[in-house]
Protein backbone atom coordinates (compact mmCIF):
# COMPACT_ATOMS: atom_id res chain seq x y z
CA UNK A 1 14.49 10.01 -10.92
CA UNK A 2 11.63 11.75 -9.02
CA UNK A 3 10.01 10.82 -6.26
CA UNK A 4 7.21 8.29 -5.77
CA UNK A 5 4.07 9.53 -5.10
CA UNK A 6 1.49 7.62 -2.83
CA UNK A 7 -0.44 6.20 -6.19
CA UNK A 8 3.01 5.39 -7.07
CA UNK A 9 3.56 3.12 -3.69
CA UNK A 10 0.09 1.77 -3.85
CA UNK A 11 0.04 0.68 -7.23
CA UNK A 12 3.48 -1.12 -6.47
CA UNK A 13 1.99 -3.06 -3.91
CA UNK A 14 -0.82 -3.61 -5.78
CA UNK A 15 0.68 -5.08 -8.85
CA UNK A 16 3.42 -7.02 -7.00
CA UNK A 17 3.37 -10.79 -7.13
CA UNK A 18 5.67 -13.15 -5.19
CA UNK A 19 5.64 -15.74 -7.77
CA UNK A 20 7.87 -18.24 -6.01
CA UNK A 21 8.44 -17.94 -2.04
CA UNK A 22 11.55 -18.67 -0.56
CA UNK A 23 11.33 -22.38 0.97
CA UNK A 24 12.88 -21.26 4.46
CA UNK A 25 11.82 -18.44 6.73
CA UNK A 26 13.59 -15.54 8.82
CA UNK A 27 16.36 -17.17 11.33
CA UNK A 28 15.32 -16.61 14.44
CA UNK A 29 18.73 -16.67 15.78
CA UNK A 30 20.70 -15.70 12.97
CA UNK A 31 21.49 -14.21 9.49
CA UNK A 32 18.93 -15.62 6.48
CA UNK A 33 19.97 -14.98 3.29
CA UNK A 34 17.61 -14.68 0.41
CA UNK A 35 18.38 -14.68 -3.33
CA UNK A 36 15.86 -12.83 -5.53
CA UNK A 37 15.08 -12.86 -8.89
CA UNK A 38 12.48 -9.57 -9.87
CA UNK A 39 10.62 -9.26 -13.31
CA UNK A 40 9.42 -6.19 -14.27
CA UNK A 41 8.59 -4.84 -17.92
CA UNK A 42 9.54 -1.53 -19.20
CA UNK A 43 6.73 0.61 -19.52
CA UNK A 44 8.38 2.00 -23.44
CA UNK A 45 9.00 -1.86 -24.51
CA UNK A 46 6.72 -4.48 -25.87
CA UNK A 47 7.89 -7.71 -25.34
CA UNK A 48 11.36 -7.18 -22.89
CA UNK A 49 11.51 -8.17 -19.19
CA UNK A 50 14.25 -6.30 -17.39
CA UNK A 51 15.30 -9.07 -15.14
CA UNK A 52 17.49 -7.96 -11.42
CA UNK A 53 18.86 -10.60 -9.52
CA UNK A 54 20.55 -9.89 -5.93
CA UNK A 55 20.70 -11.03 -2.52
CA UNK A 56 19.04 -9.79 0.58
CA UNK A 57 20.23 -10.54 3.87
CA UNK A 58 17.61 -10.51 6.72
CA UNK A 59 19.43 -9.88 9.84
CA UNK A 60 18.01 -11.95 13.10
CA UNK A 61 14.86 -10.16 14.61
CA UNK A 62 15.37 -8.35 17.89
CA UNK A 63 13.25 -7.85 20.70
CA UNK A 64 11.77 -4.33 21.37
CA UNK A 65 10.75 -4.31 24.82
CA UNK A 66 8.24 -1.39 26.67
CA UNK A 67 11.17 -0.11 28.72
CA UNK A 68 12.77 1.17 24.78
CA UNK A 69 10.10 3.12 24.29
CA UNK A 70 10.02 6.29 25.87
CA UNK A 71 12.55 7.97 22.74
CA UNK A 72 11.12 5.25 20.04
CA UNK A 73 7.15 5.91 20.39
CA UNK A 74 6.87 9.49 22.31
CA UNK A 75 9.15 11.81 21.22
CA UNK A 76 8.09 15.40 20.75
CA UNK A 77 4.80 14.26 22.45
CA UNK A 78 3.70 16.38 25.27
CA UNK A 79 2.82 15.03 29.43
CA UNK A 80 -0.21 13.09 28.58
CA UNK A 81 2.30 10.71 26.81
CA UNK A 82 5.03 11.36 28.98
CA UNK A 83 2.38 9.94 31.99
CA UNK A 84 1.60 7.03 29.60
CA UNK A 85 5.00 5.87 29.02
CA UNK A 86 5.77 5.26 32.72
CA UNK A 87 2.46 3.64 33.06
CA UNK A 88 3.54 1.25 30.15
CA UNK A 89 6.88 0.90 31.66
CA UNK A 90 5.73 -0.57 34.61
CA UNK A 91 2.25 -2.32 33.58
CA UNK A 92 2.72 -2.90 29.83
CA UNK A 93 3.29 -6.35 28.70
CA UNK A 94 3.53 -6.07 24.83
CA UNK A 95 7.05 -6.82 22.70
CA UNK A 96 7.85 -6.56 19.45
CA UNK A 97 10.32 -7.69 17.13
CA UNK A 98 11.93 -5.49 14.88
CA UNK A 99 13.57 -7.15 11.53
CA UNK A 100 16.06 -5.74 9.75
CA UNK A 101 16.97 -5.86 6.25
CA UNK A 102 19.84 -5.01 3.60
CA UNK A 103 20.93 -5.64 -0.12
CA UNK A 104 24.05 -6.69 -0.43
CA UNK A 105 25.59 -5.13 -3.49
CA UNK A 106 27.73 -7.97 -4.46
CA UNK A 107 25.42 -10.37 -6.59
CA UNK A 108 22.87 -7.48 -8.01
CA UNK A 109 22.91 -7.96 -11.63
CA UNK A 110 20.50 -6.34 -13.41
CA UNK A 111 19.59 -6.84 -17.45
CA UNK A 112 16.64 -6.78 -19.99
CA UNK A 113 15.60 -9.71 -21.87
CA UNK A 114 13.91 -9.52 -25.44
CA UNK A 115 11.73 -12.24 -25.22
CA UNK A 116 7.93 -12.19 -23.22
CA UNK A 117 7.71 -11.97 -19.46
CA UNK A 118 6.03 -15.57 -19.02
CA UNK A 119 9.01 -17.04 -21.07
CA UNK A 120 11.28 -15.40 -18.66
CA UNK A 121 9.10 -16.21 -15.45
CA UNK A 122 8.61 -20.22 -16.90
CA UNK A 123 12.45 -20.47 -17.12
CA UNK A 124 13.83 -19.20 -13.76
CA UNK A 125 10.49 -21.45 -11.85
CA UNK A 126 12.31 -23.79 -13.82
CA UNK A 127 15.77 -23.17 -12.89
CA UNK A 128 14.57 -22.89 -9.01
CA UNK A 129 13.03 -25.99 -9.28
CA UNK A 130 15.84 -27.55 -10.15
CA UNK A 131 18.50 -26.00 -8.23
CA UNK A 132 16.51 -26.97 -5.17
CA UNK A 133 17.62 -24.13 -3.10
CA UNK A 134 15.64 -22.99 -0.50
CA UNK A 135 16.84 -19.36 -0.80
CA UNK A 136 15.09 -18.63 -4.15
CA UNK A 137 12.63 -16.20 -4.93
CA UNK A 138 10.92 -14.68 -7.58
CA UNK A 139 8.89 -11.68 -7.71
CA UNK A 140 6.69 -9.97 -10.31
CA UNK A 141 7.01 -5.75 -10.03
CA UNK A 142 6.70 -3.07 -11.63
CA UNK A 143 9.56 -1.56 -13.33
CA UNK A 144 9.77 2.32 -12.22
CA UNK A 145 8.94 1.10 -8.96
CA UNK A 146 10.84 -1.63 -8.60
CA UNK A 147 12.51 -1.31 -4.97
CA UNK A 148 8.73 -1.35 -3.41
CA UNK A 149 8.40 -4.51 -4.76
CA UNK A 150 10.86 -5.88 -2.84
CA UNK A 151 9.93 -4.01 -0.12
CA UNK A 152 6.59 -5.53 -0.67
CA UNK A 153 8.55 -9.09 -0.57
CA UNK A 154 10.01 -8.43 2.71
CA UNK A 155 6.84 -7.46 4.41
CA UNK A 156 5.88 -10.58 3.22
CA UNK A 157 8.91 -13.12 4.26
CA UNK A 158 8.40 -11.21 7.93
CA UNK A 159 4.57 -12.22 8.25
CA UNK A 160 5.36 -15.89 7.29
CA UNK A 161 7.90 -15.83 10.19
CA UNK A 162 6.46 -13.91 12.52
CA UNK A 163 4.89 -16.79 14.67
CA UNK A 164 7.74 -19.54 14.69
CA UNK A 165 9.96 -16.25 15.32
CA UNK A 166 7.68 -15.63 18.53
CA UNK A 167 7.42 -19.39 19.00
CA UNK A 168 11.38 -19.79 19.17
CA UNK A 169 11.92 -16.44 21.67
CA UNK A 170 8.92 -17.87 23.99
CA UNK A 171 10.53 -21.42 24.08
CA UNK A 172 13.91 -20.29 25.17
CA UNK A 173 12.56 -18.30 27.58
CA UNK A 174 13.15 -14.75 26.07
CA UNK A 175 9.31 -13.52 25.73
């Protein structure tokens, strides 16, 4: 398969939809698992969905602190940032979390439906719905570019926890 272009990546993001969000956020303090369910249809086929299921795993966010930086933000940079990073060291006061996240192969199942994509989508809301797990998600891609879309999801799940995330580290004392 060839590589994406930029148009590629944008329209991705563009056409992505997160149809059904995932109930619970990122643990703060631990593993979150997330079960996804993406639609896409195949750009040759009228009226098939190729439907992948898997599960993510979003590992506990870690605190990046201004002393890490020197090697992570200036590297191959010349004195001017060299001067800046020991200025930062000692007057900076900025943290940031850094998420992590991996598909674990077990569980990915992918197929293609012959029936249309809001028959599909109508039937796993469904199915959600009733299963009542908080897990759950599913996502509307596109189908060459399918791994940006959950890319795209996972940008997503990390700005809806970003705050209790920060919330939880400054209440225990750890921001």
């Amino acid at each position: 398969m060839p590589a994406l272009s930029f148009d590629d990546i944008a329209y991705a993001m563009e056409n992505t939809v997160v149809l059904h969000e995932p109930d619970r956020l990122i643990d703060t303090f631990g593993t979150t698992n997330f079960q996804f369910h993406l639609l896409t249809e195949p750009m040759d086929s009228v009226g098939k969905v190729r439907v992948r299921e898997g599960r993510m795993d979003a590992e506990r966010p870690r605190i990046l602190k201004p002393e890490g930086y020197d090697d992570l933000l200036f590297e191959n940079f010349g004195e001017q940032a060299s001067a800046f990073a020991e200025w930062f060291r000692e007057h900076g006061n900025l943290n940031f979390f850094q998420y992590g996240f991996h598909f674990a192969k077990r569980g990915f199942a992918e197929e293609v439906v012959h029936e249309p994509i809001d028959v599909v989508r109508d039937r796993i809301l469904e199915d959600i719905r009733v299963s009542g797990s908080p897990s759950r998600a599913l996502i509307c891609g596109v189908d060459d570019s399918w791994e940006i879309s959950l890319i795209k999801f996972t940008m997503e799940m990390i700005g809806r926890s970003l705050q209790i995330n920060a919330f939880d580290f400054k209440r225990r004392g750890l921001l």
